[in-house]
Protein backbone atom coordinates (compact mmCIF):
# COMPACT_ATOMS: atom_id res chain seq x y z
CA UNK A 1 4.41 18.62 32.79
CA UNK A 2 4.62 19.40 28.69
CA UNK A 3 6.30 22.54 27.85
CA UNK A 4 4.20 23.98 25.51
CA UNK A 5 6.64 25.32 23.41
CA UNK A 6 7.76 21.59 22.37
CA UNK A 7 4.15 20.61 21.24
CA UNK A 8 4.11 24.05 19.10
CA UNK A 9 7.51 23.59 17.64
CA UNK A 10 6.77 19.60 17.13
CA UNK A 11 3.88 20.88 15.26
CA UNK A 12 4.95 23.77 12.98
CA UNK A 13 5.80 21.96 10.28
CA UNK A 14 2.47 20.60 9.61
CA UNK A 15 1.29 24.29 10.23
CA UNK A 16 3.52 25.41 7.58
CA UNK A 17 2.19 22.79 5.45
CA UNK A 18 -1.60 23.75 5.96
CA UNK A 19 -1.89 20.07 7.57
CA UNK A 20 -4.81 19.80 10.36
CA UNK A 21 -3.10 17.88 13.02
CA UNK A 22 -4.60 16.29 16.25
CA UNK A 23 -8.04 17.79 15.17
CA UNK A 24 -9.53 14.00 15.51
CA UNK A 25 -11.03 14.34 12.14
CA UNK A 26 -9.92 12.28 8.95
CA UNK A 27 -8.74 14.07 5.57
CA UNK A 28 -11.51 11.69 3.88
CA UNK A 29 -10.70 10.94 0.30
CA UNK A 30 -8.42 13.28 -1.01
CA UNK A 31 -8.71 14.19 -4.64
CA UNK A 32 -6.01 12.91 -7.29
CA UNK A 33 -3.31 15.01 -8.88
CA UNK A 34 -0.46 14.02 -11.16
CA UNK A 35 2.91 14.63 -9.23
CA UNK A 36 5.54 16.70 -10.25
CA UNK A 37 7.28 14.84 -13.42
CA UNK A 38 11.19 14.36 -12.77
CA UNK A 39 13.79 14.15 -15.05
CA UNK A 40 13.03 11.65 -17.71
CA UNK A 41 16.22 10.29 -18.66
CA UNK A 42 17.91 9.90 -14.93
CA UNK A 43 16.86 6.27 -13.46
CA UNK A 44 14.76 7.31 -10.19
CA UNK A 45 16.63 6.73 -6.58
CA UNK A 46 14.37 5.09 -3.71
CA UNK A 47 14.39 5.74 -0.56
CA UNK A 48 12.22 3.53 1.64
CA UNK A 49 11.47 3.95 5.26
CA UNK A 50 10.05 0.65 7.26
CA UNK A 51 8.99 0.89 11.30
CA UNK A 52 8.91 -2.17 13.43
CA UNK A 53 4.42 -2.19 14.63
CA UNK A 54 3.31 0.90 13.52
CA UNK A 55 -0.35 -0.09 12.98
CA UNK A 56 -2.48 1.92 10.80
CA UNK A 57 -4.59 3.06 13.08
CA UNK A 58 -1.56 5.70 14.23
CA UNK A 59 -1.89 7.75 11.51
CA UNK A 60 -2.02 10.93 12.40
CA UNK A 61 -4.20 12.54 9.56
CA UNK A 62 -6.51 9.74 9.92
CA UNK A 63 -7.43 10.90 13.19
CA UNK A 64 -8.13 7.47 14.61
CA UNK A 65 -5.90 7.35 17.02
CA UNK A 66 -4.47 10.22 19.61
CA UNK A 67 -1.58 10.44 17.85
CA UNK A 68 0.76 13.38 16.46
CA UNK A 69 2.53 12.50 12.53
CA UNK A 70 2.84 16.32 11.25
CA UNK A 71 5.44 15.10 8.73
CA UNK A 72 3.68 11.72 7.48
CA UNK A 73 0.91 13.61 7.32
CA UNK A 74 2.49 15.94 5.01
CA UNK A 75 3.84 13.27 3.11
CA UNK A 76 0.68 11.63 2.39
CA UNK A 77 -0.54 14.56 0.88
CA UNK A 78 1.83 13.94 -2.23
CA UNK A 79 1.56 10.17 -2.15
CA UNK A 80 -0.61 7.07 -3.22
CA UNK A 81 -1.72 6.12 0.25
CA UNK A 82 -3.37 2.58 0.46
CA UNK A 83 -5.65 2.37 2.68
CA UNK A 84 -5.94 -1.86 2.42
CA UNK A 85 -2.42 -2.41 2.81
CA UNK A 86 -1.65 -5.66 5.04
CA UNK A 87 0.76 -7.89 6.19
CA UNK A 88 0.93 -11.55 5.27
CA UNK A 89 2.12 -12.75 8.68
CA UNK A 90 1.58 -10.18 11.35
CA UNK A 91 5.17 -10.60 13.08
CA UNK A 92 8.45 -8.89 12.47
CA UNK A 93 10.91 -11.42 10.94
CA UNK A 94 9.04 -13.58 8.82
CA UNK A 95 7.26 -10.32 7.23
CA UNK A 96 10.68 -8.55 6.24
CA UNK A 97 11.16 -11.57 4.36
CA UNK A 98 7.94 -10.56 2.81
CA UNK A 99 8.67 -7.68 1.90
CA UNK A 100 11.98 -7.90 0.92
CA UNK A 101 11.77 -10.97 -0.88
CA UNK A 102 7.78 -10.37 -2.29
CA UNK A 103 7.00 -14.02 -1.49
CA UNK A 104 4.71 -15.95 0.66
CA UNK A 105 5.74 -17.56 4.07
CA UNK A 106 4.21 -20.69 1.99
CA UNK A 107 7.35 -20.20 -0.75
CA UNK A 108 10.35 -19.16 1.88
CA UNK A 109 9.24 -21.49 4.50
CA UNK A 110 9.85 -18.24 7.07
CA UNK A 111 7.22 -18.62 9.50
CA UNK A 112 9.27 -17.91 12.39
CA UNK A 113 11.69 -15.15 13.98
CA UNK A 114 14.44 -17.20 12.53
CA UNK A 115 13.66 -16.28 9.13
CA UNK A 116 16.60 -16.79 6.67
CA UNK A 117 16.05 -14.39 3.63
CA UNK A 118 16.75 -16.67 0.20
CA UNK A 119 20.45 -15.55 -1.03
CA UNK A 120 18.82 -16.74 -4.72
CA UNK A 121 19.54 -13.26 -5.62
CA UNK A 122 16.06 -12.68 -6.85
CA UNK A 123 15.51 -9.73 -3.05
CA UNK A 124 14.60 -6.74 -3.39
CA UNK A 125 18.47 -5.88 -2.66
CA UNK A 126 20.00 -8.05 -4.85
CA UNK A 127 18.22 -6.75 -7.45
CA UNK A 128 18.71 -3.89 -7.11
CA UNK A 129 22.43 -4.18 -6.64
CA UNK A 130 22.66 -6.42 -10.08
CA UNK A 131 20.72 -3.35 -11.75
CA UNK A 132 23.47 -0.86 -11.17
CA UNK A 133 22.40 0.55 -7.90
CA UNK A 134 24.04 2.38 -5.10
CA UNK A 135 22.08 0.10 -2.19
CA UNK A 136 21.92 0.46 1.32
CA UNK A 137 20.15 -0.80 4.58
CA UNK A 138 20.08 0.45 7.65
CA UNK A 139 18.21 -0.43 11.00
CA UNK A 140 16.85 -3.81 12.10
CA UNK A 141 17.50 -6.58 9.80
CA UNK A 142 15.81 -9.55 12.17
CA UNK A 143 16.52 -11.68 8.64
CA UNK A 144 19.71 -14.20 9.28
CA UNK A 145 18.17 -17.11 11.23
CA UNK A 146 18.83 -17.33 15.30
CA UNK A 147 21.70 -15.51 14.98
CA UNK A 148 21.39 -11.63 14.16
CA UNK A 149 21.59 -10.12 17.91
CA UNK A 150 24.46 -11.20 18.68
CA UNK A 151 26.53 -12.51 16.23
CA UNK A 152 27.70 -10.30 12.27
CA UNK A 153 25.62 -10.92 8.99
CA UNK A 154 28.70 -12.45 6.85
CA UNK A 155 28.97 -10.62 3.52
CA UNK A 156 27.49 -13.24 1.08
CA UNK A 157 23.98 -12.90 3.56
CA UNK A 158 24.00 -9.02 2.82
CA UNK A 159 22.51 -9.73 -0.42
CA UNK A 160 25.01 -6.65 -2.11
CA UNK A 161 24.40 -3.97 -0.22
CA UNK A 162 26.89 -1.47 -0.37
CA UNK A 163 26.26 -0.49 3.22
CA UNK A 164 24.86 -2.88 5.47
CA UNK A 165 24.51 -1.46 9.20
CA UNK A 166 22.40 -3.50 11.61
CA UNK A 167 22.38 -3.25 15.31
CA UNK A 168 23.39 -6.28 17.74
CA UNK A 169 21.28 -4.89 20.60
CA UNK A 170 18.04 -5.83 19.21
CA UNK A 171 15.75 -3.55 21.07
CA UNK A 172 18.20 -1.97 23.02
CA UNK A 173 16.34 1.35 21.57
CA UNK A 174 18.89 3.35 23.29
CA UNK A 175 21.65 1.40 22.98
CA UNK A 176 24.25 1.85 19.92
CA UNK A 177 26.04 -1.56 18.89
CA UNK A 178 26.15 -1.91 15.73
CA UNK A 179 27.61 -4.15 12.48
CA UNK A 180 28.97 -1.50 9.91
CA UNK A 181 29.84 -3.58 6.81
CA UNK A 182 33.05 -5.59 8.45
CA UNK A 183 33.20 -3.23 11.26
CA UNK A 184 31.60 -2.43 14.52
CA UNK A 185 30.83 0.88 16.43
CA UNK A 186 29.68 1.08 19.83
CA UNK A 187 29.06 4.13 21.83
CA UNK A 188 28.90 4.09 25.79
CA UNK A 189 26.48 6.69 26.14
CA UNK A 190 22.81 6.43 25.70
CA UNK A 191 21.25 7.20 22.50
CA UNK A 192 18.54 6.96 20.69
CA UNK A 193 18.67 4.39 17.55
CA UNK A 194 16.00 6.40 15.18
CA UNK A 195 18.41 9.08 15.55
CA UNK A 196 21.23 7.33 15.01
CA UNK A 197 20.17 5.57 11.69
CA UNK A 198 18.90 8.76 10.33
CA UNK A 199 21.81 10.38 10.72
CA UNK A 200 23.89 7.26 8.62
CA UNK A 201 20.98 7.72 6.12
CA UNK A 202 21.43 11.23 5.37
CA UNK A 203 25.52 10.68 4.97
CA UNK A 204 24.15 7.85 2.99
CA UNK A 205 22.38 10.10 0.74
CA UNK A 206 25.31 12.88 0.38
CA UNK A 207 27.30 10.32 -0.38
CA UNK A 208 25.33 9.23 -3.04
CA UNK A 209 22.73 12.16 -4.42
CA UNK A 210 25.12 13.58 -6.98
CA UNK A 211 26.75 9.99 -7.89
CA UNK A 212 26.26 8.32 -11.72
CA UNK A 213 24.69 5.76 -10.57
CA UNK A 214 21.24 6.11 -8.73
CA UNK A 215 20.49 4.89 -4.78
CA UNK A 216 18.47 2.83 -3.01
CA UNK A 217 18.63 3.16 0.75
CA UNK A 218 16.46 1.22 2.83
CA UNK A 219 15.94 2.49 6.59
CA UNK A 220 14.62 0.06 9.20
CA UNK A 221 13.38 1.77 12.73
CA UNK A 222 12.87 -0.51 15.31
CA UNK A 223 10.60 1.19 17.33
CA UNK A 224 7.38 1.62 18.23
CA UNK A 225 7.59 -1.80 19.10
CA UNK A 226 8.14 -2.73 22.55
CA UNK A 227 11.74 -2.85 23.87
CA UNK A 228 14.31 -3.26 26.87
CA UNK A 229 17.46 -2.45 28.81
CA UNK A 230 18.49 0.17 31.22
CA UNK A 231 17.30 2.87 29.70
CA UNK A 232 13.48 1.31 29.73
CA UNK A 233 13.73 1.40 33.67
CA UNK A 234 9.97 -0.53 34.77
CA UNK A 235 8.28 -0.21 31.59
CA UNK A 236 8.35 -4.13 31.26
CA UNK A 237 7.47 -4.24 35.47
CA UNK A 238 5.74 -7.47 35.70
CA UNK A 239 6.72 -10.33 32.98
CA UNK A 240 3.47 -11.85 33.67
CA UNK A 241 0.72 -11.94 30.76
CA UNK A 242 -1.42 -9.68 32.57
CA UNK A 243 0.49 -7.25 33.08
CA UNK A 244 0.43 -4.22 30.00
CA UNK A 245 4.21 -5.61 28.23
CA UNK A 246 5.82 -4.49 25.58
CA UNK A 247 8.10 -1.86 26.95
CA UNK A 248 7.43 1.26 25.15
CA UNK A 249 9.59 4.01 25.53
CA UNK A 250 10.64 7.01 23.45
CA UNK A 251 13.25 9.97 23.92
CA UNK A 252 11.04 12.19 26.67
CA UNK A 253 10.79 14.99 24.38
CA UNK A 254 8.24 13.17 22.17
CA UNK A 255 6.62 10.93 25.04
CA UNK A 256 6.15 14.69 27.00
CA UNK A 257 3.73 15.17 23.34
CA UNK A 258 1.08 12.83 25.22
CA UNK A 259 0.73 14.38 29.13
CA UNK A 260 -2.70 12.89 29.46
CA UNK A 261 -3.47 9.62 28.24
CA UNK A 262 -5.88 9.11 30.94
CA UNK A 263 -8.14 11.02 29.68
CA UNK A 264 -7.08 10.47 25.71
CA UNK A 265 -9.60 8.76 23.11
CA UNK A 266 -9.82 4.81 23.07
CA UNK A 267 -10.99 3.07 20.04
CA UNK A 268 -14.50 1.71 20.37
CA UNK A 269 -13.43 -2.29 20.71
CA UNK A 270 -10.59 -1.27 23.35
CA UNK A 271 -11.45 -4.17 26.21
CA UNK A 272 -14.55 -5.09 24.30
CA UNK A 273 -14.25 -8.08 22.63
CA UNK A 274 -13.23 -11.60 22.85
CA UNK A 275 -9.47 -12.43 24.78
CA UNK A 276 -7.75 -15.28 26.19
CA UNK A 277 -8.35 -15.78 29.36
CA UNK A 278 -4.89 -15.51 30.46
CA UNK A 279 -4.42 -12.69 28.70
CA UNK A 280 -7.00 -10.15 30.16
CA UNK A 281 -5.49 -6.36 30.35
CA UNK A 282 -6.01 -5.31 34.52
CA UNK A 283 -4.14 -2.18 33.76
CA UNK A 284 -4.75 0.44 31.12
CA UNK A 285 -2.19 0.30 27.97
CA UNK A 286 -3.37 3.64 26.51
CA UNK A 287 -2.40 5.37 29.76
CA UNK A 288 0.61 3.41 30.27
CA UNK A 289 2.14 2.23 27.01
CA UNK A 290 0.48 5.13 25.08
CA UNK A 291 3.04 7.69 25.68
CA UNK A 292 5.66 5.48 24.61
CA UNK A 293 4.48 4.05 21.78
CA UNK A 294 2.67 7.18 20.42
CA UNK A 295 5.88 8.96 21.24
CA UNK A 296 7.82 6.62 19.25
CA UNK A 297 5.50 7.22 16.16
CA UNK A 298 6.05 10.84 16.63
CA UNK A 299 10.03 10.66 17.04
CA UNK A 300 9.93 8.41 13.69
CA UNK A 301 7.87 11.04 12.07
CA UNK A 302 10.13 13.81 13.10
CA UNK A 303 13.14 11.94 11.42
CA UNK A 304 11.35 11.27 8.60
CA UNK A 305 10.68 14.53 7.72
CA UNK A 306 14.48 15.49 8.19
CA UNK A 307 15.07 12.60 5.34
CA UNK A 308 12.41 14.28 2.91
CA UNK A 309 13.84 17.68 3.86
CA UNK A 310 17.14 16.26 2.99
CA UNK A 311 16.00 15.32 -0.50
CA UNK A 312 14.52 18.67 -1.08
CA UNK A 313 17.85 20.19 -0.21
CA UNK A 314 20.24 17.95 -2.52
CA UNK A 315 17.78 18.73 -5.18
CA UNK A 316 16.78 14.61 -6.21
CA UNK A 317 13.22 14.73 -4.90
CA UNK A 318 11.93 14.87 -8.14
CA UNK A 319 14.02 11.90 -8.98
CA UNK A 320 13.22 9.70 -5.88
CA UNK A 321 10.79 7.47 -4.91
CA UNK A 322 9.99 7.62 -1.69
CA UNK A 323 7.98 4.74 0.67
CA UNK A 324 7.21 4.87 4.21
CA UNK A 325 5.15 1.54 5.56
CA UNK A 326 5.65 -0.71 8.64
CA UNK A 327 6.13 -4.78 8.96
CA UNK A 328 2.90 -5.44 11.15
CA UNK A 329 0.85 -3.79 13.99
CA UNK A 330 0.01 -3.78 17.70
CA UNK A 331 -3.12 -4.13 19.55
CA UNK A 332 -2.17 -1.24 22.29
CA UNK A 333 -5.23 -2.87 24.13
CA UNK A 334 -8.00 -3.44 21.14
CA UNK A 335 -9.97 -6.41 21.53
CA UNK A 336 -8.42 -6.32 25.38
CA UNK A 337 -4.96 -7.56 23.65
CA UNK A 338 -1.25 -6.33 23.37
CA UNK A 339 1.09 -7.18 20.36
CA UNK A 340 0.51 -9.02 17.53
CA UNK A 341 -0.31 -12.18 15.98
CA UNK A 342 -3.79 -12.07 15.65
CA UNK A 343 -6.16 -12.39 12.76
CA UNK A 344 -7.53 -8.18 14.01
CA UNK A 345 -7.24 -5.36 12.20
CA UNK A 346 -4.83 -3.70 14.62
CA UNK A 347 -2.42 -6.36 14.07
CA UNK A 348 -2.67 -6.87 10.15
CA UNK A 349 -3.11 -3.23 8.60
CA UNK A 350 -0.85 -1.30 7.74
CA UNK A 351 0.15 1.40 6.75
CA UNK A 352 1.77 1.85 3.35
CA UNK A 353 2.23 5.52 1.23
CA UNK A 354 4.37 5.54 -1.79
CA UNK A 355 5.71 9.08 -3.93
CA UNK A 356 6.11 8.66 -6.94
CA UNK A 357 7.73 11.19 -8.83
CA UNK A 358 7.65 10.36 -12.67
CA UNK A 359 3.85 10.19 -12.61
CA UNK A 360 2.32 8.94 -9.58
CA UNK A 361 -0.79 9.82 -8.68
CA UNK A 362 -1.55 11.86 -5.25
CA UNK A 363 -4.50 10.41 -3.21
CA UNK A 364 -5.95 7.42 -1.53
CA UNK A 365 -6.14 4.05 -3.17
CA UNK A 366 -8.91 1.08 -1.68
CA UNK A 367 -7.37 -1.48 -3.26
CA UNK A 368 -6.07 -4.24 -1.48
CA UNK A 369 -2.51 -4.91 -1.36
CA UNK A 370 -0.23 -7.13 0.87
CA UNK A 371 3.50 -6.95 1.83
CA UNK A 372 4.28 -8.95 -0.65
CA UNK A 373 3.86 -7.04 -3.04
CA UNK A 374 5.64 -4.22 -1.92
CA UNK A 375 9.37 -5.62 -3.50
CA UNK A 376 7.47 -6.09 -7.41
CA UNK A 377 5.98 -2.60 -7.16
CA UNK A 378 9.24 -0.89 -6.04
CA UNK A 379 11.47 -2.85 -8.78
CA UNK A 380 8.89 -1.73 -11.58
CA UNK A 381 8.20 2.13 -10.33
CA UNK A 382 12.16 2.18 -10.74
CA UNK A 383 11.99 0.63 -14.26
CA UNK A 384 13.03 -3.05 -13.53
CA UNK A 385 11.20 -6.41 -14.31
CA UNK A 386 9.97 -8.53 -10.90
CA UNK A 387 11.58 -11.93 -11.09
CA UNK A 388 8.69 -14.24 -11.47
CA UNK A 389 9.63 -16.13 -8.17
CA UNK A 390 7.65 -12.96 -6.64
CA UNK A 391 4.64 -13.63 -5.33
CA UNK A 392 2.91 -10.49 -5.19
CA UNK A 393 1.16 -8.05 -7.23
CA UNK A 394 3.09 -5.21 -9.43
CA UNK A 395 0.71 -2.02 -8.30
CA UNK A 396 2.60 0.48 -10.59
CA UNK A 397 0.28 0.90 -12.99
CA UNK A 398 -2.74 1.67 -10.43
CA UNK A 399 -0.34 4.48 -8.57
CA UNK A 400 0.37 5.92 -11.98
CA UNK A 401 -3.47 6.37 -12.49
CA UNK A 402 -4.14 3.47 -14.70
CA UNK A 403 -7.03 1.05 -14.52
CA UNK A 404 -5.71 -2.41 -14.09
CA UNK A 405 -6.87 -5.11 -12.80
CA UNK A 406 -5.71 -6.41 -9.04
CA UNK A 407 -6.16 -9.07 -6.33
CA UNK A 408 -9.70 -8.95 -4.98
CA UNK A 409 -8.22 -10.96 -1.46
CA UNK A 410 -5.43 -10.73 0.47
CA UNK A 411 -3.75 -14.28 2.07
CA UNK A 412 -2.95 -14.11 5.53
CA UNK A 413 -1.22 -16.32 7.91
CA UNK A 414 0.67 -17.03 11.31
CA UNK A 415 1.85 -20.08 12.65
CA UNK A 416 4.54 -19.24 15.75
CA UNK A 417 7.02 -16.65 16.95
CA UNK A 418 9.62 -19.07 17.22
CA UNK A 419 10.84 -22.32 16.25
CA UNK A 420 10.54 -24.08 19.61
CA UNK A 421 6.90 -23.12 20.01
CA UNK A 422 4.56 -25.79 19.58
CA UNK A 423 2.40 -24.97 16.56
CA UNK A 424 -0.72 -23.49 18.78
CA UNK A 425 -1.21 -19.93 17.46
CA UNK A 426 -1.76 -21.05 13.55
CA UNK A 427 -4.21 -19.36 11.62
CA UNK A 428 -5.33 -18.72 8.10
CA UNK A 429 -7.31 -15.53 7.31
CA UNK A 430 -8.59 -14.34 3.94
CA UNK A 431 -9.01 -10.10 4.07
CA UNK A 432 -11.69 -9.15 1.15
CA UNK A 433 -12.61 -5.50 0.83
CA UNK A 434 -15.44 -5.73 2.58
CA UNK A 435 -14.59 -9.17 4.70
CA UNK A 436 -12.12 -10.84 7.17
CA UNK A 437 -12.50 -14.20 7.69
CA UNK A 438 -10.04 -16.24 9.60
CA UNK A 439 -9.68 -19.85 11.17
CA UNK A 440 -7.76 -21.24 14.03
CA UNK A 441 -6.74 -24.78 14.93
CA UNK A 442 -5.84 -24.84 18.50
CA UNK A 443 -8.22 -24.73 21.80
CA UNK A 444 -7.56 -20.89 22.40
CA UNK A 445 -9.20 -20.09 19.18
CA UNK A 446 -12.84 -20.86 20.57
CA UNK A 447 -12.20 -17.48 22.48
CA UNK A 448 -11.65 -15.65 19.38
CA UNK A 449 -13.35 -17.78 16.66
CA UNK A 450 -16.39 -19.35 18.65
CA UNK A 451 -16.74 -22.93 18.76
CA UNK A 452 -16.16 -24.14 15.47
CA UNK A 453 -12.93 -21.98 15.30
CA UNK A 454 -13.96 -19.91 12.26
CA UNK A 455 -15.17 -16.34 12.35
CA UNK A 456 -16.07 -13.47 9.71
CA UNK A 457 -16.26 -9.57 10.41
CA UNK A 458 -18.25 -7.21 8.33
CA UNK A 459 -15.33 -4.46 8.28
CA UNK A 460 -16.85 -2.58 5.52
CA UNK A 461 -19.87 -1.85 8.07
CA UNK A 462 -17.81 -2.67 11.84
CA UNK A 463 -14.36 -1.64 11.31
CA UNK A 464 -13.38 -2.40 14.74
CA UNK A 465 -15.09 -6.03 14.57
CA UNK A 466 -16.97 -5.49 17.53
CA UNK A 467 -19.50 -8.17 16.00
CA UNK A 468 -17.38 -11.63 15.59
CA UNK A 469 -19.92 -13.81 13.06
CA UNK A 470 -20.25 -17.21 13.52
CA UNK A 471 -21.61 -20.10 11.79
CA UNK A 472 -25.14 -20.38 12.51
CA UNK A 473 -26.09 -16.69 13.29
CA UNK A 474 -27.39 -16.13 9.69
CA UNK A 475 -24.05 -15.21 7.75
CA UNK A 476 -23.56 -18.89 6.59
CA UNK A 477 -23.33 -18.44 2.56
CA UNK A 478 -21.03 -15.48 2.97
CA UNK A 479 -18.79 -17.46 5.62
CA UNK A 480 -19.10 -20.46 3.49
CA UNK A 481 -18.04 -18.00 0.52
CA UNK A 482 -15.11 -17.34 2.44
CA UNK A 483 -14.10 -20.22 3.22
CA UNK A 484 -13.46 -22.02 -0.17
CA UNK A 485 -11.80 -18.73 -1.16
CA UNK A 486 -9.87 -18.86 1.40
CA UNK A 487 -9.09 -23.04 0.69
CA UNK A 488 -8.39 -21.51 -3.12
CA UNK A 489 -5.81 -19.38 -2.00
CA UNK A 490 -4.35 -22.05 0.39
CA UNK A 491 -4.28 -24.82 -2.54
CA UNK A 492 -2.56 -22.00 -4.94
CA UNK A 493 0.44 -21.93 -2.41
CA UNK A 494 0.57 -25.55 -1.88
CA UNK A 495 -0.46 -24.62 2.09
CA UNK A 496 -1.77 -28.11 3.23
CA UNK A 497 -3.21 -25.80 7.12
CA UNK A 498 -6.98 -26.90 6.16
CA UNK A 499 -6.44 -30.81 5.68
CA UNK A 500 -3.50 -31.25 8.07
CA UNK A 501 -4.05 -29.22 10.65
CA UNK A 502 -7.30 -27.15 11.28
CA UNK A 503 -9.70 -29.78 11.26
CA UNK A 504 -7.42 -31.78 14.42
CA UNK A 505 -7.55 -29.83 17.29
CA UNK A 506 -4.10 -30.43 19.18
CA UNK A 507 -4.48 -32.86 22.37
CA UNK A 508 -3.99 -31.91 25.04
């Protein structure tokens, strides 16, 4: 049973704030205001904060789903929040290489969890690094090909960092093994890894708040997505695809936030709409995986707000910009699915806030905006030029309250999880602001596409696609619509998926 006193003192920050938490009702638009100016002739530090499928939806201030974010949701209060921010390729390797890199799977050629980040010294990092900064990462890299569980990132794969410190235990969530530059430290006594890596960050930024040169510390959590080992005890139970997987856990502090998920709110399409049949949910993932993963959310949020308190306290807040987002989502039982990998809004929003010190603008932004263009944005708010090998979009003059001009579509894609997979989960999807659209190749996608294996959702009207549109059921110009710009956007990247693949269904 919760102790009450742990929900109170979980929440009293937000109190403190004036933040309405767990009331199930969304801020809405909040107005903008210019943020505090910082000191204009320091170069700004950054400090950005990644989770491993965090969807959007788990926002606490949104109040979509039951969960608790008292610091986020302080956060977001100061920062440009997008509310269209999604990933290119909703799984976890291929979309740090997004994000770190700012360039399509279609330029890297990282479609799989043996993504290899380019060492052409045009990352995120490296940039950084060549521009005079103090650079660190921290957390779950999931960027050096088959090899980064088990074996060390050599140095000229660390792309400069100063401090690279990645753990060999993958999601091991309570397991410490981990690479430190050349050397290794392992602990025999459970612990959690959010902890852990907060704790290096905040050295990292003593270290470093009071240097001549400015920081950039990158932290990497690897929960709330599913994990394993000891510590996880039957969360996995049953390895079967029925069976509710993923393995959330969290410390029990935060997972004894959520003491009745029986009886907690489900989003309208939970179980509703279209599934493999092999993949059908007989058990209940809010009830069973909700504590876990909500918990998870809430543990990240707690040590998030010791980083920003941190920043306050060294006295750079002013000077730092500060990021919190996530590489992809998770279903947690939407559309009667777990994970990711599908063309649903669970699996491709999410969530991405950005504090800007030296003139951002506080308040929600509708503009769409993809993971690739998270590494241009960051290397401009900080006063650098994007290497034109980027991909993406540069956003800083639309959080600094300009006007400009941006992309009216977002690209999406997914091809496998891993190289020996045949090539049966491919799609394309093109994400409007007002659209989805998305087309499949192989047999499965007749459950989730319809025959023809193409499929638009009116999400400006049915967020939660609980109406999947299909050719013939009076929607053809605006599916047609979609389709060439989707085939534009393919062209552009020199993605052959229409001609070569989606119009041959595989045999067998």
């Amino acid at each position: 049973m919760t102790d009450p006193l742990t929900r109170r003192r979980f929440l009293q920050s937000a109190i403190a704030s004036g933040v309405a938490v767990g009331s199930g009702a969304a801020l809405g638009k909040r107005a903008h205001a210019v943020s505090t100016a910082s000191k204009s002739g320091e170069r700004p530090n950054l400090l950005f904060v990644m989770s491993d499928q965090w969807r959007w939806h788990a926002m606490g201030y949104l109040g979509l789903d039951p969960v608790l974010t008292p610091n986020v949701d302080r956060f977001a209060r100061t920062a440009t929040d997008f509310t269209n921010s999604f990933t290119a390729i909703p799984i976890c390797g291929p979309n740090r290489s997004c994000i770190l890199s700012g360039r399509l799977p279609q330029s890297t050629g990282n479609w799989t969890n043996e993504a290899l980040l380019p060492t052409d010294g045009q990352s995120l990092p490296s940039r950084l690094k060549a521009a005079g900064y103090r650079t660190g990462y921290i957390g779950k890299w999931h960027l050096d090909g088959n090899l980064h569980h088990n074996n060390p990132v050599p140095v000229e794969r660390r792309h400069g960092l100063d401090l690279f410190a990645m753990p060999f235990s993958g999601h091991r969530h309570f397991e410490i093994d981990y690479q430190v530059n050349d050397d290794r430290d392992t602990q025999d006594d459970p612990a959690w890894q959010v902890t852990y890596e907060t704790d290096m960050g905040l050295g990292f930024l003593r270290d470093h708040a009071n240097a001549d040169e400015p920081f950039a510390l990158m932290l990497s959590y690897s929960p709330p997505h599913g994990g394993y080992g000891a510590t996880y005890g039957d969360r996995r139970r049953n390895p079967t695809k029925s069976d509710v997987r993923g393995g959330f856990k969290a410390p029990a502090e935060f997972e004894a936030l959520y003491p009745d998920m029986a009886n907690a709110k489900r989003p309208p399409n939970f179980r509703k709409m279209r599934t493999w049949d092999d993949e059908r949910l007989l058990s209940d993932p809010f009830e069973i995986a909700g504590p876990g993963y909500f918990g998870a959310c809430s543990s990240i949020d707690h040590e998030f707000g010791r980083l920003l308190d941190e920043l306050d306290r060294l006295g750079v807040a002013d000077n730092t910009v500060v990021v919190f987002t996530s590489d992809h989502g998770e279903m947690l039982g939407s559309h009667g699915r777990m994970a990711k990998g599908v063309p649903f809004e669970e699996s491709i929003h999410v969530p991405f806030l950005v504090r800007d010190p030296r003139g951002g603008q506080a308040g929600e932004v509708d503009r769409l905006m993809s993971s690739i263009d998270m590494a241009p944005t960051m290397l401009s708010l900080l006063g650098l030029t994007p290497p034109t090998v980027m991909d993406g979009f540069d956003f800083t003059p639309i959080i600094r309250g300009g006007s400009a001009d941006s992309p009216d579509s977002v690209l999406i894609g997914f091809d496998r999880g891993a190289s020996h997979e045949r090539w049966t989960r491919a799609f394309r999807q093109v994400r409007t602001a007002d659209r989805s659209y998305a087309i499949g190749q192989a047999p499965q996608y007749r459950a989730l596409l319809g025959e023809q294996r193409r499929a638009m959702w009116d999400v400006a009207n049915d967020p939660y696609q609980l109406e999947c549109m299909e050719p013939g059921m009076g929607r053809d110009a605006e599916m047609d619509d979609l389709h060439d710009r989707l085939a534009a956007l393919l062209d552009r990247h020199n993605d052959r998926y229409i001609d070569e693949r989606w119009h041959h269904t595989e045999a067998g």
